[in-house]
Protein backbone atom coordinates (compact mmCIF):
# COMPACT_ATOMS: atom_id res chain seq x y z
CA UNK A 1 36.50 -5.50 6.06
CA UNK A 2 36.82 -3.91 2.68
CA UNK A 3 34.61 -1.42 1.59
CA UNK A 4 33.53 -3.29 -1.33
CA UNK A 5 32.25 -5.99 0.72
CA UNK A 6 30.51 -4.20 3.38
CA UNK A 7 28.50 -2.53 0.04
CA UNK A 8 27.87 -5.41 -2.05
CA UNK A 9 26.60 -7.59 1.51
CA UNK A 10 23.31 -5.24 1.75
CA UNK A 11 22.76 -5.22 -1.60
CA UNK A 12 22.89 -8.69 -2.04
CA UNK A 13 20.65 -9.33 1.14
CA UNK A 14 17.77 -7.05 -0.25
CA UNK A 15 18.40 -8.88 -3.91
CA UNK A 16 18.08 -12.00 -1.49
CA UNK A 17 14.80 -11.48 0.05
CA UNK A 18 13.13 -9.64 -3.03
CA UNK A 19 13.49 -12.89 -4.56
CA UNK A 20 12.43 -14.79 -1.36
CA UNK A 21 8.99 -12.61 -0.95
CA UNK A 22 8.25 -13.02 -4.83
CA UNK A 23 8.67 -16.44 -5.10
CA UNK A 24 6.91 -17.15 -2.15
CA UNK A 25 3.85 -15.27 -2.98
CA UNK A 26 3.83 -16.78 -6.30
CA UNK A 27 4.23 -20.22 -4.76
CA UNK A 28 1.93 -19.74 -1.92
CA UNK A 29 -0.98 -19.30 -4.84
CA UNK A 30 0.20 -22.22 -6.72
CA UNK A 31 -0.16 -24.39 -3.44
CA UNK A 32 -3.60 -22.78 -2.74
CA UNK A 33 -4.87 -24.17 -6.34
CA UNK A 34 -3.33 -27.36 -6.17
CA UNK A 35 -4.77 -27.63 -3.15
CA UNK A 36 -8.02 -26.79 -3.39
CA UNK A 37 -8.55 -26.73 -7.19
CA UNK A 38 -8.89 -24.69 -9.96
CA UNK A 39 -12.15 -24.64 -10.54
CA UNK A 40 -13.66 -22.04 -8.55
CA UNK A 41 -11.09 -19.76 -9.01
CA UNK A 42 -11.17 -19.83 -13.00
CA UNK A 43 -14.70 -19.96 -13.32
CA UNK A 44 -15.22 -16.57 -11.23
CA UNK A 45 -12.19 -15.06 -13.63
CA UNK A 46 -14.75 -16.06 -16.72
CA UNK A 47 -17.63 -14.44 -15.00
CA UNK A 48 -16.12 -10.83 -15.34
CA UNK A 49 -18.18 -9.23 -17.99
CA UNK A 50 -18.16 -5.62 -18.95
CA UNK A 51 -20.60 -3.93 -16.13
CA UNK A 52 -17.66 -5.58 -13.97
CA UNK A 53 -15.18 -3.97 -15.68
CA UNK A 54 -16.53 -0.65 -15.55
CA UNK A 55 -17.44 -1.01 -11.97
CA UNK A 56 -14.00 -1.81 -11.30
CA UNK A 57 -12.81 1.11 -13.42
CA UNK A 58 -15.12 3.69 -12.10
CA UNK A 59 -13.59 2.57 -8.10
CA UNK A 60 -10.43 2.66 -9.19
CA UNK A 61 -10.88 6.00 -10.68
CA UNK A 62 -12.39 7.44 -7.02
CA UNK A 63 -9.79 5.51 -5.49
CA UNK A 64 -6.80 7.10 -7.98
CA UNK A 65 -8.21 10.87 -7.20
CA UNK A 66 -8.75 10.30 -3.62
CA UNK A 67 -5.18 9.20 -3.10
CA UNK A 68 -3.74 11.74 -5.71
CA UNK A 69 -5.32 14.62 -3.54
CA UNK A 70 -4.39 12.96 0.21
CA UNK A 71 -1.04 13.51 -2.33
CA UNK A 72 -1.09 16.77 -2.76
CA UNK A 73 -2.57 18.05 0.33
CA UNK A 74 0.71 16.40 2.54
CA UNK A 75 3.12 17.47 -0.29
CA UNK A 76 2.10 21.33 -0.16
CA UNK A 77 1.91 21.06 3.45
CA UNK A 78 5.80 20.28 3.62
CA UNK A 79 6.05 22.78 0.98
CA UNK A 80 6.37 20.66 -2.40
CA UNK A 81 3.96 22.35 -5.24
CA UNK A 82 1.78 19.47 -6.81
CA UNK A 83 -0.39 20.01 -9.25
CA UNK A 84 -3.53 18.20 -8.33
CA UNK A 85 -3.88 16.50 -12.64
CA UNK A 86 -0.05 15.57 -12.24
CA UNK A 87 -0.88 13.69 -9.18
CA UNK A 88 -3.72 11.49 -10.38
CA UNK A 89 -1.80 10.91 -13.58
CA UNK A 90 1.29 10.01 -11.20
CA UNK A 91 -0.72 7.82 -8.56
CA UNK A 92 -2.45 6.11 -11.75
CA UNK A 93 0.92 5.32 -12.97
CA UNK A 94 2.33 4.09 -9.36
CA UNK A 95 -0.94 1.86 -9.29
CA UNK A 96 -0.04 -0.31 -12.99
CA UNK A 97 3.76 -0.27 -11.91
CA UNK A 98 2.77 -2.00 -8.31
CA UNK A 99 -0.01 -4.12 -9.83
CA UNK A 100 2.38 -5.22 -12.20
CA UNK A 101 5.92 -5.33 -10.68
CA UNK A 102 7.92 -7.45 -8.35
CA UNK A 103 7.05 -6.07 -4.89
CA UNK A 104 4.14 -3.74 -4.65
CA UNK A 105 5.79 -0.69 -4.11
CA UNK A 106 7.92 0.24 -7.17
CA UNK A 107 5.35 2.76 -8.42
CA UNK A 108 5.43 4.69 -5.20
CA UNK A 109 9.28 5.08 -5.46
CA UNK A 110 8.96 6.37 -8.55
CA UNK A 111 6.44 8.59 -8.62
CA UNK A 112 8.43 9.85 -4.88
CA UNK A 113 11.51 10.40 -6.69
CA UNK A 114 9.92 11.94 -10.08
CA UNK A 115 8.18 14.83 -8.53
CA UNK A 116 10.82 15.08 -6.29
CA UNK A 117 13.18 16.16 -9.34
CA UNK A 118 10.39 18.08 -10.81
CA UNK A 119 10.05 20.09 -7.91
CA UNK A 120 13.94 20.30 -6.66
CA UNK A 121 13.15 19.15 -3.22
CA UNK A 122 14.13 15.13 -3.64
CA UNK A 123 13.78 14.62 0.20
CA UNK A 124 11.10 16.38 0.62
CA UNK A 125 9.09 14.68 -2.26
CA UNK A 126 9.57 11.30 -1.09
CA UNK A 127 8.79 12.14 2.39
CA UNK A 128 5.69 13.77 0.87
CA UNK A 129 4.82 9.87 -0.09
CA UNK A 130 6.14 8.37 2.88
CA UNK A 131 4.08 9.88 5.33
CA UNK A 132 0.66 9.60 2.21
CA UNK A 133 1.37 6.20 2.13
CA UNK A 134 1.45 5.73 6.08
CA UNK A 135 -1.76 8.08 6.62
CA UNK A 136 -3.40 5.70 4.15
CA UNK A 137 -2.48 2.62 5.93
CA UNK A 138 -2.92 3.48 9.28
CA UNK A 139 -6.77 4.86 8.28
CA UNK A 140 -7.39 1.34 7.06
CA UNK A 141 -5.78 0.01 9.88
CA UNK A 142 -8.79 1.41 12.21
CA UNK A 143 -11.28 1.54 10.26
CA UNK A 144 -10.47 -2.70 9.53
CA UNK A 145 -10.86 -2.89 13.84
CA UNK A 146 -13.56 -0.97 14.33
CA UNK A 147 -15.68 -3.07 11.60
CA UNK A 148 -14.24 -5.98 12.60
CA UNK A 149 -14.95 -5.49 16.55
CA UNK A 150 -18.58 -4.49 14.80
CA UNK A 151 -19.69 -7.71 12.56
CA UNK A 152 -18.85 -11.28 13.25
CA UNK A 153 -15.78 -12.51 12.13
CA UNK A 154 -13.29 -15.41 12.82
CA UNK A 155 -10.80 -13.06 14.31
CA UNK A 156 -13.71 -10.87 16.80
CA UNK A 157 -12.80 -12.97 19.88
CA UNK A 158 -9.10 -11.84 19.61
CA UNK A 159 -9.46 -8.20 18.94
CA UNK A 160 -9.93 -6.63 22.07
CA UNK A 161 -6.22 -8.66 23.13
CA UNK A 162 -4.60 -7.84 19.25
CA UNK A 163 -6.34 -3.97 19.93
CA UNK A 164 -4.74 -3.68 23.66
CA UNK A 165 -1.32 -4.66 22.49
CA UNK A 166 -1.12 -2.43 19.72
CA UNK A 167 -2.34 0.34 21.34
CA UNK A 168 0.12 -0.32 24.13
CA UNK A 169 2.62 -0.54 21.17
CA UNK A 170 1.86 2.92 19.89
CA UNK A 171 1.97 4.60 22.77
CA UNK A 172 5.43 2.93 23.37
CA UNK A 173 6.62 4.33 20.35
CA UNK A 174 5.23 7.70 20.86
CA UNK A 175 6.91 7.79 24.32
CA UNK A 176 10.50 6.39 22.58
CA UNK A 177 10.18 9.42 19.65
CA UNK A 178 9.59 12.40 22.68
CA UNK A 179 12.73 11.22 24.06
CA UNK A 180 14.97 11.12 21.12
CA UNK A 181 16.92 14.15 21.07
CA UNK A 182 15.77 16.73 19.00
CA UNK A 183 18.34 19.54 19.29
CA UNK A 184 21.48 19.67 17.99
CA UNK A 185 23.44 18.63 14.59
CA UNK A 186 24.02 15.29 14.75
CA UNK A 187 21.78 12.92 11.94
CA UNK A 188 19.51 11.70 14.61
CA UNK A 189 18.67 14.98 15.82
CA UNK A 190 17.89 16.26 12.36
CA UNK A 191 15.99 13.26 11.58
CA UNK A 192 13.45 12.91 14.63
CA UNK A 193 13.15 16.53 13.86
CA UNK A 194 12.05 16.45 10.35
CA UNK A 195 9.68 13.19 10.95
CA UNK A 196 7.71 15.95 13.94
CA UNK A 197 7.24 18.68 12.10
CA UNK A 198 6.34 16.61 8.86
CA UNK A 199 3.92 14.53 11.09
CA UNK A 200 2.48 18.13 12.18
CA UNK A 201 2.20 19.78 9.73
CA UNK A 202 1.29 17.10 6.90
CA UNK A 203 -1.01 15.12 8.56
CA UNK A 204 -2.03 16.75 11.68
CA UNK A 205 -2.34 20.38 10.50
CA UNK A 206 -5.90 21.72 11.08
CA UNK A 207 -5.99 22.22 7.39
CA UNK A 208 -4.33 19.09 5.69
CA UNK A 209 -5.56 16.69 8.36
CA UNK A 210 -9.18 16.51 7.96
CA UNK A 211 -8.71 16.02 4.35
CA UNK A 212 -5.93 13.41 4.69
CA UNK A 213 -8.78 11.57 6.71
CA UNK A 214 -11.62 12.08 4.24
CA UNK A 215 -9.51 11.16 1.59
CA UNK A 216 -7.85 8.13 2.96
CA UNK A 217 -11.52 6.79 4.22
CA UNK A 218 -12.64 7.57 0.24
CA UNK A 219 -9.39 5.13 -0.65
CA UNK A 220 -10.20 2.20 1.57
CA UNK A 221 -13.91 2.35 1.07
CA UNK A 222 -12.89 2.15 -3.18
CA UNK A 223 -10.54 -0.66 -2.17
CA UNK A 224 -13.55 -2.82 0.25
CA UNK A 225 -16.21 -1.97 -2.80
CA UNK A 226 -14.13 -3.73 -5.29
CA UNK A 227 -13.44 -6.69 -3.02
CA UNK A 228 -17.10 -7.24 -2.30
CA UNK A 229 -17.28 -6.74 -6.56
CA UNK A 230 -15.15 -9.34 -6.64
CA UNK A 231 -16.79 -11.76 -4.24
CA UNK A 232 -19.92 -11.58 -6.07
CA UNK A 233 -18.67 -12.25 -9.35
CA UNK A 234 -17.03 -14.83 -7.60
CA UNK A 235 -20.65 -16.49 -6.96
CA UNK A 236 -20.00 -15.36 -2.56
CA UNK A 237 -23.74 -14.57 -2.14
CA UNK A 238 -23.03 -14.29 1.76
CA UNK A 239 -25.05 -10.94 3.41
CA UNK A 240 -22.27 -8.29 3.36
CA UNK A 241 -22.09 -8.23 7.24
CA UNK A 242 -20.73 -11.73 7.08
CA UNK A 243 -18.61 -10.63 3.23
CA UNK A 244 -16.79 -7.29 4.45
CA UNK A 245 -15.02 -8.55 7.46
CA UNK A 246 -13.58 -11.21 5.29
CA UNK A 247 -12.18 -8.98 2.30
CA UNK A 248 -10.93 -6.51 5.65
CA UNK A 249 -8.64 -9.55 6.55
CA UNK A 250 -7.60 -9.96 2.65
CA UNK A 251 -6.92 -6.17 2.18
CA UNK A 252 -4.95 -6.23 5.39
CA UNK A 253 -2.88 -9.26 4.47
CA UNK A 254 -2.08 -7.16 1.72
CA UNK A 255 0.36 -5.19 3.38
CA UNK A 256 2.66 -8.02 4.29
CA UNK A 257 5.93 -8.24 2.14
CA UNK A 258 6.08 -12.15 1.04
CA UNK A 259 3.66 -11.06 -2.44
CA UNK A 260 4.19 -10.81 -5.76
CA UNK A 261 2.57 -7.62 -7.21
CA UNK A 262 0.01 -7.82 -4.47
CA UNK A 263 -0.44 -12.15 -5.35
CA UNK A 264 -0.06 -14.29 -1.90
CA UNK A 265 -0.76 -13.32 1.44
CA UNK A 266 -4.12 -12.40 0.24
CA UNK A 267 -5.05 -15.34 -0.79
CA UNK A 268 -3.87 -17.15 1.95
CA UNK A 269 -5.79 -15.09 4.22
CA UNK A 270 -8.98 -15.17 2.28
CA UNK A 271 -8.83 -18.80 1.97
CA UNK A 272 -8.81 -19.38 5.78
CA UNK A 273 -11.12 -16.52 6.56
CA UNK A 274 -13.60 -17.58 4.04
CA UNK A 275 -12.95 -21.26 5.26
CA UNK A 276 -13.23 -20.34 9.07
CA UNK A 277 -16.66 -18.21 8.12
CA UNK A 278 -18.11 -21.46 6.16
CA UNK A 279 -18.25 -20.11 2.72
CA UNK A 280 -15.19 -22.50 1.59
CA UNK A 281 -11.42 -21.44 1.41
CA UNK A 282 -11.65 -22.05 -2.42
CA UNK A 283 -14.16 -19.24 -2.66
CA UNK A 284 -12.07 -17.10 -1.08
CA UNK A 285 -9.14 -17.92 -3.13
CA UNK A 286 -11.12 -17.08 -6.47
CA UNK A 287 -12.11 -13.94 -4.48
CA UNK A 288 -8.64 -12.91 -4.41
CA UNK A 289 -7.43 -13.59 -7.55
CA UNK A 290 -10.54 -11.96 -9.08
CA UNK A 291 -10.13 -8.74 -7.18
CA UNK A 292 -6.67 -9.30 -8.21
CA UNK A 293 -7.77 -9.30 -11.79
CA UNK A 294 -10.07 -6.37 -11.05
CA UNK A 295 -7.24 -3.92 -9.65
CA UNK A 296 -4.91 -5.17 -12.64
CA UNK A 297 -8.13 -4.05 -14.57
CA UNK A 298 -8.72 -0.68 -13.04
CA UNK A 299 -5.13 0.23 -13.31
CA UNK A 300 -4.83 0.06 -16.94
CA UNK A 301 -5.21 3.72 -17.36
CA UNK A 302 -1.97 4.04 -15.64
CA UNK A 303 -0.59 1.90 -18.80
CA UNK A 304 -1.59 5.00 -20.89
CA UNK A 305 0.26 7.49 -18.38
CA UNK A 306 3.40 5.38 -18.65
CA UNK A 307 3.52 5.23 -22.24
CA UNK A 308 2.56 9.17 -22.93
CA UNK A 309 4.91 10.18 -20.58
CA UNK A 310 7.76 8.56 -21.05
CA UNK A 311 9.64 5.37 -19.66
CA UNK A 312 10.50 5.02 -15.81
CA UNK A 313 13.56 5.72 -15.60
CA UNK A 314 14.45 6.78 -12.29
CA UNK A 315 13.79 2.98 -11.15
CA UNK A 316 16.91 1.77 -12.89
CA UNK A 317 17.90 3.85 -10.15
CA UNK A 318 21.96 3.98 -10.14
CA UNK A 319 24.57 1.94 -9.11
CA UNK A 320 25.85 2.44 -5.25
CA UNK A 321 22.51 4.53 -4.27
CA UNK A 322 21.63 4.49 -0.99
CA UNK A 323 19.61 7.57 0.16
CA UNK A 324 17.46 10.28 -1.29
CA UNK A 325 19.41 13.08 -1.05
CA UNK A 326 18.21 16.44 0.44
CA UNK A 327 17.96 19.67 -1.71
CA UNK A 328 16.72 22.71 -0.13
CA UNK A 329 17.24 22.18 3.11
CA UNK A 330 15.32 19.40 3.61
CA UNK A 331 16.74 15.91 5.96
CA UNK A 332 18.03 13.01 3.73
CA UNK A 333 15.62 9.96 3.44
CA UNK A 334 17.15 6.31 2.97
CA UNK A 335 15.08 4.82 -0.01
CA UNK A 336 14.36 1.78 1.59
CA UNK A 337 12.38 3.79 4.18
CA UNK A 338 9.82 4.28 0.86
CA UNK A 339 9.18 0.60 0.64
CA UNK A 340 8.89 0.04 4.11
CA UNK A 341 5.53 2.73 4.53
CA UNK A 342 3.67 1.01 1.83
């Protein structure tokens, strides 16, 4: 097979399905509001009035520091200088590109590879976000189960199953990685190395990892606060025992790759898990697309970053790219492998 077919075949696969998850997020809402009209939905996006705004703004402020110093505390731990006022301008930045862009996660890949060329340690700078990123989701991750196995939801009578499994999962996984080899010079080797001692000493280091946990609980709670913002302008006047299990399903649906800018799987999930809880799938819908609004809202600052500091450039990206490379000694990191933590 020729060599410029076995390189234009990926990159036409991942052109493929970028289109494939946009579209269907974007056509997943469409058949939500046909479905269940638009009513709801636009009359909660005319309730947002400016104490609503400036709620949102002030959680998505919290939200932009917290992440910007979970950041900084796993870049300096694998030895990456960031400035803690570079990182909240950066994350701000990431958080408009994502809310904005095809994908979610464009932001994140450039703000990776920008301080990685600032600093001179590309692979080390996007691993930096890689394993911020994965910290943040897995915090949400348990703190979403333990709430959920706490207040009634539709999904309580399958957790302890869903829990079992993915604990059984982990510790799978955790078995497979201890025995990978580890020694010698071969890619793998270098690899399972690197992830270890960035795992370690960026996450589990007695003096990065209490603060990656603080920080990522700070990030979630921002996140929840705004969804139950949104529910109430909304009109959702359920007690928020019944509300914040519901938003935990949305902001977990979240994380699954057929969206557009964050549009889709979110409010699919908040339509049936408002439905299921009796407060109507169209409420949830407009629940969605209000805290939708809300993010897009509380992001805007980033707009500012973007403009003062110049264009994104590095996600033009070039053509034939495949991999971070490594400066300084540190592994190589394929860029997909960015997308894939978010």
């Amino acid at each position: 097979m020729s060599s410029d077919a076995t390189g234009t075949s990926p990159a036409r696969a991942r052109t493929a399905w970028a289109w494939v998850s946009n579209l269907g997020g974007v056509a997943l809402v469409g058949a939500l509001l046909w479905w269940l009209g638009t009513g709801p939905a636009l009359a909660g996006l005319r309730r947002i009035d400016a104490p609503t705004v400036l709620g949102a703004l002030a959680l998505g402020a919290l939200a932009a520091v917290g992440c910007a110093w979970r950041w900084r505390l796993v870049a300096e731990a694998l030895g990456v200088r960031l400035p803690l006022g570079t990182a909240v301008a950066d994350c701000y930045r990431a958080v408009f590109l994502n809310a904005t862009l095809p994908g979610g996660v464009l932001g994140d890949v450039h703000r990776a590879v920008r301080h990685g060329r600032e600093a001179g340690d590309l692979g080390r700078a996007v691993r930096a976000v890689v394993w911020e990123r994965t910290a943040g989701q897995l915090v949400q991750v348990v703190l979403a189960v333990a709430l959920l196995l706490a207040l009634p939801s539709p999904v309580r009578p399958y957790l302890p199953t869903v829990t079992a499994v993915a604990v059984a999962v982990g510790l799978a996984l955790v078995v497979l990685v201890r025995a990978l080899p580890r020694s010698g010079p071969s890619r793998q080797a270098r690899a399972v190395r690197a992830a270890v001692e960035d795992v370690r000493a960026g996450l589990l280091g007695r003096r990065t990892g209490p603060g990656v946990l603080l920080t990522s609980t700070v990030v979630v709670g921002c996140h929840l606060a705004t969804f139950v913002l949104a529910a109430r302008v909304a009109g959702v006047t359920a007690p928020l025992a019944v509300l914040v299990p519901l938003t935990l399903l949305a902001l977990l649906a979240m994380g699954l790759p057929a969206n557009m800018a964050g549009f889709g799987p979110r409010e699919g999930v908040a339509a049936w898990a408002f439905g299921a809880a009796g407060l109507g799938a169209a409420e949830g819908v407009a629940t969605a697309l209000v805290y939708g609004a809300l993010v897009l809202v509380a992001a805007l600052p980033g707009a500012a970053v973007l403009v003062l500091r110049g264009r994104p450039s590095a996600l033009r990206g070039r053509p034939g790219d495949r991999t971070v490379g490594s400066q300084g000694g540190s592994s190589p990191v394929p860029a997909a492998g960015l997308a894939g933590s978010a």
